[in-house]
Protein backbone atom coordinates (compact mmCIF):
# COMPACT_ATOMS: atom_id res chain seq x y z
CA UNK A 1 111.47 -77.65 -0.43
CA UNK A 2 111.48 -80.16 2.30
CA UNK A 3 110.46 -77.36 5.08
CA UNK A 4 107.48 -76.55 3.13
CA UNK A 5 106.72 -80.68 2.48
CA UNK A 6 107.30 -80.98 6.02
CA UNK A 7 104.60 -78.17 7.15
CA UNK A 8 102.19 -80.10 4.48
CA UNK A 9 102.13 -83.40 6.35
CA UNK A 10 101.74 -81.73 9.65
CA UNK A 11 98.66 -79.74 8.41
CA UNK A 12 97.37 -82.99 6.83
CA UNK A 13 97.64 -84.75 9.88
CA UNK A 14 96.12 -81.81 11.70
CA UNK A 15 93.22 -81.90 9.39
CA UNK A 16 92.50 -85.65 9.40
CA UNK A 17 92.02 -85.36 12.99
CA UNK A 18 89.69 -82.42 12.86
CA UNK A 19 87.79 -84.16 9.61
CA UNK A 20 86.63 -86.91 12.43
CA UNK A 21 86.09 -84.23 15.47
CA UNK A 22 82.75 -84.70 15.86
CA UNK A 23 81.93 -81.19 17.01
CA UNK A 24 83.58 -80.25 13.01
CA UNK A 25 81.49 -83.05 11.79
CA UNK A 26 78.26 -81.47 13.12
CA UNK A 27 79.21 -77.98 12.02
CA UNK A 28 78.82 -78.17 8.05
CA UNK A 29 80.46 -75.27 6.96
CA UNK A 30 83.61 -75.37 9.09
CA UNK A 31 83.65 -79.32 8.27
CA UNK A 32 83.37 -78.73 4.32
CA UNK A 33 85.96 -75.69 4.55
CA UNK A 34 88.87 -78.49 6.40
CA UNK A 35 87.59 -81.23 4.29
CA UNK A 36 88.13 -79.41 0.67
CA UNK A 37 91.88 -78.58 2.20
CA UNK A 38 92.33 -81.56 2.66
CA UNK A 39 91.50 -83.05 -0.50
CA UNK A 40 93.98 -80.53 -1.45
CA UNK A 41 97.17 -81.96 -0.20
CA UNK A 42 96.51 -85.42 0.47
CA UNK A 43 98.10 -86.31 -2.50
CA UNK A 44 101.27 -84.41 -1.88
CA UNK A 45 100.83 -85.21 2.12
CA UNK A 46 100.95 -89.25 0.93
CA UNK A 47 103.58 -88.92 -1.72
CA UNK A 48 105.65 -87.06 0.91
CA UNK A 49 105.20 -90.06 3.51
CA UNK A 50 106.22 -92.53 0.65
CA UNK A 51 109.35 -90.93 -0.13
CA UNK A 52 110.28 -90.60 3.60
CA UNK A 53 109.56 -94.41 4.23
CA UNK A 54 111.42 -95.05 0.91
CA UNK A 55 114.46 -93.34 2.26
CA UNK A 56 113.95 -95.43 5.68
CA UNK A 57 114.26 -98.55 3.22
CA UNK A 58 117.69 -97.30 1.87
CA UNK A 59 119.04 -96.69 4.68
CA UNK A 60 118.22 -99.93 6.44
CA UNK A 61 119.67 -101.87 3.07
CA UNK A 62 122.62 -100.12 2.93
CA UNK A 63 123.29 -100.68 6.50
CA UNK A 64 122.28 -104.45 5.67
CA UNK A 65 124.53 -104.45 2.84
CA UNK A 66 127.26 -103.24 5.13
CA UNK A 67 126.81 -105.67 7.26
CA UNK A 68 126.78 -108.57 4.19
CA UNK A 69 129.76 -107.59 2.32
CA UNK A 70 131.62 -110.60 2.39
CA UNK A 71 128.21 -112.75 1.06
CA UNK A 72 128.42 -112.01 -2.54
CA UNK A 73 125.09 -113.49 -3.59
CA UNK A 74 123.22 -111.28 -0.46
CA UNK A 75 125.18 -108.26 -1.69
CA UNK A 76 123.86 -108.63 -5.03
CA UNK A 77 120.51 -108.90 -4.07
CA UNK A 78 120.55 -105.90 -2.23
CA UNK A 79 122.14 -103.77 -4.40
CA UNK A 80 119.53 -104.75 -7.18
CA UNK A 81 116.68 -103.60 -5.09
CA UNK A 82 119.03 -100.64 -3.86
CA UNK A 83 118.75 -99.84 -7.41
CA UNK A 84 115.06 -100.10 -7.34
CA UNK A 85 113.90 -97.93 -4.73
CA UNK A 86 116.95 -95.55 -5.88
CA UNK A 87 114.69 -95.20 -9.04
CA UNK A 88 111.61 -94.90 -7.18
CA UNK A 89 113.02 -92.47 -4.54
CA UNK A 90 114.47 -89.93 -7.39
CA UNK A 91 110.69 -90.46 -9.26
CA UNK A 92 108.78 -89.55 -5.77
CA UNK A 93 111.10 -86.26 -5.78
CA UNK A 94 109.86 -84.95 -8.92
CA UNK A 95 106.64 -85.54 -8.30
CA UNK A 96 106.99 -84.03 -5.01
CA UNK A 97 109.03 -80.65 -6.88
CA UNK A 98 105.76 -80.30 -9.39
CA UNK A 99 103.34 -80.57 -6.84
CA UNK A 100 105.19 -77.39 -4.02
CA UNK A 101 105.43 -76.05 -7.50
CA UNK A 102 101.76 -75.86 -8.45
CA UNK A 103 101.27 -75.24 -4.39
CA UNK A 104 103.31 -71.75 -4.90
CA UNK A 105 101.14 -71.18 -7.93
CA UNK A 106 97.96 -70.01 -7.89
CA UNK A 107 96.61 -74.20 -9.42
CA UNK A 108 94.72 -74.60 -6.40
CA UNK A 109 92.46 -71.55 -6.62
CA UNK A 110 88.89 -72.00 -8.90
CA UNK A 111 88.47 -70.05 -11.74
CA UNK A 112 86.49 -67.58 -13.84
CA UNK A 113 86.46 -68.76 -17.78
CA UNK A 114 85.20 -66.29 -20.44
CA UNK A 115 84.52 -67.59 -23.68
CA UNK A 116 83.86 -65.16 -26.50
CA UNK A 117 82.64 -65.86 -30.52
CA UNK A 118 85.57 -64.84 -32.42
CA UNK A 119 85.61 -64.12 -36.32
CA UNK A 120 83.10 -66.23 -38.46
CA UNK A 121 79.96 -65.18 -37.75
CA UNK A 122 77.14 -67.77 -36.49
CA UNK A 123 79.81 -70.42 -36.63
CA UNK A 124 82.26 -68.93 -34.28
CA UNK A 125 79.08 -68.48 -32.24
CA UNK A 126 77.69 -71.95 -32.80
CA UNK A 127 81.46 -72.86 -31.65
CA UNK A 128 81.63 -70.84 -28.69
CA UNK A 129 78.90 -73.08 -27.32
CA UNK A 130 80.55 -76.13 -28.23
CA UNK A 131 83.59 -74.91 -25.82
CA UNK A 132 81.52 -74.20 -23.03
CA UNK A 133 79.74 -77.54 -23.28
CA UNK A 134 82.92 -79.04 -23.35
CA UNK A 135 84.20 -77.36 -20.36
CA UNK A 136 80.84 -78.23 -18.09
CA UNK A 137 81.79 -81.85 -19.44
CA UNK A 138 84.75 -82.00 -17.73
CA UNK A 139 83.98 -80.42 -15.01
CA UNK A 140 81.07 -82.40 -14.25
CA UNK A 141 83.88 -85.32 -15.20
CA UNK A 142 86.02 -83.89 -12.04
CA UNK A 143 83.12 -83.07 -9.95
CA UNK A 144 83.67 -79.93 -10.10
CA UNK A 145 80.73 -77.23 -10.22
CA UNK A 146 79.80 -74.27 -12.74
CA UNK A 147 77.92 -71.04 -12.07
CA UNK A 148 76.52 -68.97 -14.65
CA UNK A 149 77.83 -65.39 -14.00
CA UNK A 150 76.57 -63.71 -17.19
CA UNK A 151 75.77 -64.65 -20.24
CA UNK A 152 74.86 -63.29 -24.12
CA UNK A 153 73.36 -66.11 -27.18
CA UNK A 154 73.48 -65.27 -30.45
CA UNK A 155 70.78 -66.93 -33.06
CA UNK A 156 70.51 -70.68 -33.43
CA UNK A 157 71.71 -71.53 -30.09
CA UNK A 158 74.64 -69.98 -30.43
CA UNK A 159 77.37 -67.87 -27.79
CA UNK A 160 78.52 -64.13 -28.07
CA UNK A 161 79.77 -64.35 -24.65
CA UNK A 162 79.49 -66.23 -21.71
CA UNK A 163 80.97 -65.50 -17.75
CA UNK A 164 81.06 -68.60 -15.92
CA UNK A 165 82.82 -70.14 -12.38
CA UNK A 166 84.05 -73.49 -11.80
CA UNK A 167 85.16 -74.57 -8.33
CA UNK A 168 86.99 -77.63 -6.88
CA UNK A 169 90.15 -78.81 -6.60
CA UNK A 170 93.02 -78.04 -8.37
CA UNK A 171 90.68 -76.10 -10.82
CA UNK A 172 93.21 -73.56 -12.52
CA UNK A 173 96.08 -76.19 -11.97
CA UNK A 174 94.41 -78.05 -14.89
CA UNK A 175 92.40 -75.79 -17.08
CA UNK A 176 95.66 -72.18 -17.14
CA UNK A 177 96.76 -73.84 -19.87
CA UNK A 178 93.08 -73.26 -21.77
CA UNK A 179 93.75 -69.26 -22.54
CA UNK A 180 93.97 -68.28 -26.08
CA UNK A 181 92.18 -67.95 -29.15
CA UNK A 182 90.50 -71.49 -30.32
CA UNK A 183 90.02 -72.39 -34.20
CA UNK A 184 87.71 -74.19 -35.49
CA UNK A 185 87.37 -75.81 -38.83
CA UNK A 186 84.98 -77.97 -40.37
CA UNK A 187 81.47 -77.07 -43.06
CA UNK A 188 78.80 -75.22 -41.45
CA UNK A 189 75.24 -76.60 -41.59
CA UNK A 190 74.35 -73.58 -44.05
CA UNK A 191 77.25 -74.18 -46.40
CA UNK A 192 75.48 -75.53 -49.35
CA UNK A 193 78.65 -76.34 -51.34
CA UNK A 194 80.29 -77.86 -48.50
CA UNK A 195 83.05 -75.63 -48.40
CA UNK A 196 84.95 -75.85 -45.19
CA UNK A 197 85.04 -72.49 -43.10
CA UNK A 198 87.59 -71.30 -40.18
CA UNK A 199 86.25 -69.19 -37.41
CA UNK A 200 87.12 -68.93 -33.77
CA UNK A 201 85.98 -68.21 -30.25
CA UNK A 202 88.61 -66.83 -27.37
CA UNK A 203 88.90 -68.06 -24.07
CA UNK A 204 90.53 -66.61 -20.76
CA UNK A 205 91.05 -68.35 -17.94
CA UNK A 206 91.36 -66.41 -14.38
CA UNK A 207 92.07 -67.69 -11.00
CA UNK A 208 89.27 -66.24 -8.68
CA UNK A 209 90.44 -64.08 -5.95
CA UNK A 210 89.34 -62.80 -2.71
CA UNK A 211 89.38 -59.13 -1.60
CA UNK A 212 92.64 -60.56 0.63
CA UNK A 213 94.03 -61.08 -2.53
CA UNK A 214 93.53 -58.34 -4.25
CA UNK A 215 92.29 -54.39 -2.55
CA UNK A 216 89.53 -52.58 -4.77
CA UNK A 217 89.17 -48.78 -3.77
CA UNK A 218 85.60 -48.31 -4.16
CA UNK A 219 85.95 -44.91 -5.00
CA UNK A 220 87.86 -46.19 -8.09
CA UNK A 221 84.53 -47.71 -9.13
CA UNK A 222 80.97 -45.87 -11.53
CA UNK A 223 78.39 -48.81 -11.07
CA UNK A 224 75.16 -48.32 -13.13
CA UNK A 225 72.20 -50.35 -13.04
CA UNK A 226 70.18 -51.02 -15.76
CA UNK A 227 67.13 -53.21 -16.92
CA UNK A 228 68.93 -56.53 -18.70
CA UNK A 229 68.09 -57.51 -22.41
CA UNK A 230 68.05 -59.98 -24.78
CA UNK A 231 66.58 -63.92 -24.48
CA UNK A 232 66.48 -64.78 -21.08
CA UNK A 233 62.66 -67.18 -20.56
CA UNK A 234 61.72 -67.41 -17.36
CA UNK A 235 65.16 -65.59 -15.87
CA UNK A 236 64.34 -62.19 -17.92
CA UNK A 237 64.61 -59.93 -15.50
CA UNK A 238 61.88 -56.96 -14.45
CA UNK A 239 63.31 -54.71 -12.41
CA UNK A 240 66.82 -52.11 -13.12
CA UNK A 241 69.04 -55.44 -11.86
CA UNK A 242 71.28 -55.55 -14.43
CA UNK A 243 74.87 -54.04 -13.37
CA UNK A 244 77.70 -52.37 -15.09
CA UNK A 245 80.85 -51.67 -13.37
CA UNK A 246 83.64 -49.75 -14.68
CA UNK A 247 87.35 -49.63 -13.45
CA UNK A 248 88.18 -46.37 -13.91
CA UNK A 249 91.95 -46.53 -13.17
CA UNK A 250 92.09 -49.25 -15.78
CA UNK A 251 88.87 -48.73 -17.96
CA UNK A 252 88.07 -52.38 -17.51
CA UNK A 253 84.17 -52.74 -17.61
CA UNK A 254 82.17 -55.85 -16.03
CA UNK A 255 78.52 -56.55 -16.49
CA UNK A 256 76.13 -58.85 -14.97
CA UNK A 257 72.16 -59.40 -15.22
CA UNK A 258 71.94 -63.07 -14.84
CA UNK A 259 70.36 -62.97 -11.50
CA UNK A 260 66.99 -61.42 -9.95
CA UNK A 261 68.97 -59.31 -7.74
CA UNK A 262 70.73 -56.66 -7.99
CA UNK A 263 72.64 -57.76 -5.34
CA UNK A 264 73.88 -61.34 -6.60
CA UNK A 265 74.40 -59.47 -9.89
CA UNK A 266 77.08 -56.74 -8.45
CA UNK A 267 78.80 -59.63 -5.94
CA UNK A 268 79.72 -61.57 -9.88
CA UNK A 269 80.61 -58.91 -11.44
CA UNK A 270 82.83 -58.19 -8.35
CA UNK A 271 84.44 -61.18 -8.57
CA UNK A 272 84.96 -60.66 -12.36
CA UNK A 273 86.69 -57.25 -12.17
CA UNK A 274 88.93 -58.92 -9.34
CA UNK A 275 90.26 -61.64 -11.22
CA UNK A 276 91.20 -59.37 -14.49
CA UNK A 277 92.54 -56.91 -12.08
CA UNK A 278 94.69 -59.98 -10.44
CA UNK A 279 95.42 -61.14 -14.05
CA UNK A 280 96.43 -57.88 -15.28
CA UNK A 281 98.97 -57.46 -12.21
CA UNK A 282 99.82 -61.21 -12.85
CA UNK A 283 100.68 -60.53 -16.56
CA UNK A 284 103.15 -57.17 -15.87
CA UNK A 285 104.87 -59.52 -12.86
CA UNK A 286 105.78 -62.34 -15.58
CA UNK A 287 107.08 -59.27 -18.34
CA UNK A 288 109.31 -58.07 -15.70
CA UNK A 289 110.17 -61.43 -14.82
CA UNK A 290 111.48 -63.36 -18.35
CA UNK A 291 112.88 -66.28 -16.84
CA UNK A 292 109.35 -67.23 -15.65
CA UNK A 293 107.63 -65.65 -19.33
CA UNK A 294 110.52 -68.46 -20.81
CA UNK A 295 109.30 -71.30 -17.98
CA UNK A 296 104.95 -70.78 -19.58
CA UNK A 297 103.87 -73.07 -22.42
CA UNK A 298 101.58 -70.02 -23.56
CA UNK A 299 101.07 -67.14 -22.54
CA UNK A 300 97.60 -67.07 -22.02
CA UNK A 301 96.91 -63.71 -24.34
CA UNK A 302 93.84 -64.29 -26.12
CA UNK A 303 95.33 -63.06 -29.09
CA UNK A 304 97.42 -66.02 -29.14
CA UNK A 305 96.35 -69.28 -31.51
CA UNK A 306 96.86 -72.21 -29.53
CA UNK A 307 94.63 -74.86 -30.54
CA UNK A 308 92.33 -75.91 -34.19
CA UNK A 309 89.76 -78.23 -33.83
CA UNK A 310 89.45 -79.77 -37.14
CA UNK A 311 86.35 -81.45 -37.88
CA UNK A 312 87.00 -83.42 -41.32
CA UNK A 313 90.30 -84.85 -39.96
CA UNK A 314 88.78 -85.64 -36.43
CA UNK A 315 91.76 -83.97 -35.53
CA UNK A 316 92.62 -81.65 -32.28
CA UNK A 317 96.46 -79.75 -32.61
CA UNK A 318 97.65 -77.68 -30.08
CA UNK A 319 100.21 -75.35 -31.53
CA UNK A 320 102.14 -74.50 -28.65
CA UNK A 321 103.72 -77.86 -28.34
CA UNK A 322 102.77 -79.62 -31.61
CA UNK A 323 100.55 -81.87 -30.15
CA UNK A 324 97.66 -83.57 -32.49
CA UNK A 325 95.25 -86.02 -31.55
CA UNK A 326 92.62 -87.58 -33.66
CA UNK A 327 89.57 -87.58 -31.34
CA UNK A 328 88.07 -84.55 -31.96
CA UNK A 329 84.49 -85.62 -31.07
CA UNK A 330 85.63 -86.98 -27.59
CA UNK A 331 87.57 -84.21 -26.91
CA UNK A 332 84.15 -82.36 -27.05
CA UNK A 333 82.55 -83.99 -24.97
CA UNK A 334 85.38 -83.39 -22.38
CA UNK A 335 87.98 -86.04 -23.03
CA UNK A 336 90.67 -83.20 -22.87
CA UNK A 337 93.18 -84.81 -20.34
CA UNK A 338 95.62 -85.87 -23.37
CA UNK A 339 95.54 -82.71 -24.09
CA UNK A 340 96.13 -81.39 -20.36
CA UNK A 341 98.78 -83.77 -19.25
CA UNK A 342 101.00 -83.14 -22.79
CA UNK A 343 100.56 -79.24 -22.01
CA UNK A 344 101.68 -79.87 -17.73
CA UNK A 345 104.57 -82.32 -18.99
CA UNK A 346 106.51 -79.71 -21.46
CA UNK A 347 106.03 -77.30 -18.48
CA UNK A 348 108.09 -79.32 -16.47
CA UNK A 349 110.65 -79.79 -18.90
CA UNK A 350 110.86 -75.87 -19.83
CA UNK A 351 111.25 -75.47 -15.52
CA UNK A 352 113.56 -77.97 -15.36
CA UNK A 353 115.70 -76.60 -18.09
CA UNK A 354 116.55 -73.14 -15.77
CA UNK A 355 116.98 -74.57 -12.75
């Protein structure tokens, strides 16, 4: 662990130099490219440096302590703030174990979020819509930004499906834990009676990959084009820009007509079939692996019911770890990070129990 730590801090010393280079500076691209890695490891960079001068502090008590044995009143005063930065030195290293953790993980890559209307009709759609506003909350809480990459409304302002990137840091690191089928239950705005109803919307969450990452044989690929449909205003489009892309090895079949060009339209739906495809391959690596299928707080499978948002109670559970909080209307509006941080802490436990 402490080779990889130590190739961190000498890549985030390399990069604060070449974030002030002023021939980087001038040279936007190349300067936002160093600058967004190294927002990505300064925090493990600077926790790293802590723990080393932390260690320096040890040592130079200990040797002061040798030095002090026969003054009983220094000795003591040592050894209680040996005791400290002990505590603080064993903290620092499981921060630092989480974070080359997530680093080996794919939590530093953005993402590709689907969100589909599940059972219930309008309301899951209605639903669906509430998820995806709550997502673009919090991302626009991180400073993080979202791209349309295709999307399908129902009536009333509704969702049957919507495609959609978010990029920044530590993107996946914080939302892998979102996968799964969401329930919702609370009286729709039709429901004369004011009967309470249960429907559901599903969400998968992929790490976006590059062709590096993952090879595509184009000869493994039947694109069609075709003229888009449904609402659209002022982005309906008028020419056959609309694609369709089929997997044929696999079967799995991307669309996209959300932009002009037909172009722009088959470079998403690229990116789409890449990250199921690197999914996919992800999800048969952690069946053959079970120790690391035992180590996930979910799975991710859609199928999977991992969180009910109940509206009468105000409440938000998430059944994976028994976690309930009553602040359901935050929540949608992005307060999720409760929610997030419960999810990331029984991970650690559940990888700390096999080691």
């Amino acid at each position: 662990m402490f080779a990889k730590l130590d190739g961190i801090l000498n890549r985030y010393k390399q990069l604060k130099e070449l974030t002030t280079d002023p021939d980087v500076v001038q040279n936007i691209t190349e300067y936002q490219k160093y600058a967004k890695e190294l927002a990505g490891i300064r925090e493990v960079a600077e926790k790293y440096l802590d723990y080393k001068n932390t260690s320096d502090e040890i040592k130079a008590l200990k040797k002061d302590l040798d030095d002090h044995k026969n003054d009983l009143e220094m000795t003591g005063m040592i050894e209680d703030e040996l005791v400290g930065l002990e505590k603080k030195k064993q903290d620092i290293d499981i921060q630092l174990e989480d974070a080359i953790f997530e680093k080996d993980s794919d939590s530093d890559r953005d993402i590709i979020m689907e969100i589909r209307a599940g059972t219930g009709g309008i309301e899951a759609a209605l639903f669906a819509g509430d998820l995806y506003q709550m997502y673009l909350n919090y991302a626009d809480q991180n400073g993080w930004k979202c791209q349309t990459i295709s999307a399908n409304y129902s009536e009333k302002n509704g969702l049957k499906e919507m495609i959609f990137s978010i990029s920044g840091i530590n993107v996946y690191g914080r939302l892998k834990f979102e996968s799964g089928t969401h329930r919702v239950q609370r009286v729709p705005v039709t429901e004369a009676s004011g009967r309470i109803h249960t429907s559901a919307a599903t969400v998968a969450v992929l790490p976006k990959v590059e062709d590096v990452d993952i090879e595509v044989d184009l000869n493994d690929l039947k694109i069609d084009t075709y003229r888009s449909s449904g609402a659209g205003g002022q982005h309906v489009n008028v020419t056959d820009s609309a694609i369709r892309i089929t997997h044929l090895p696999t079967g799995v079949v991307v669309t996209c007509q959300d932009e002009r060009s037909q172009h722009k339209n088959k470079a998403k739906a690229m990116s789409v079939l890449r990250a199921r495809l690197y999914e996919e391959r992800k999800r048969k690596q952690r069946q053959e692996r079970a120790n690391d299928r035992k180590a996930q707080v979910g799975s991710g499978d859609r199928s999977e019911k991992i969180r009910t948002y109940n509206f009468p109670e105000n409440r938000v559970t998430d059944h994976r770890i028994g976690f309930t909080i009553h602040k359901l209307d935050a929540i949608l509006e992005g307060d999720i990070d409760d929610i997030i941080d419960a999810l990331k802490e029984e991970e650690r436990r559940l990888r700390r129990g096999q080691e």
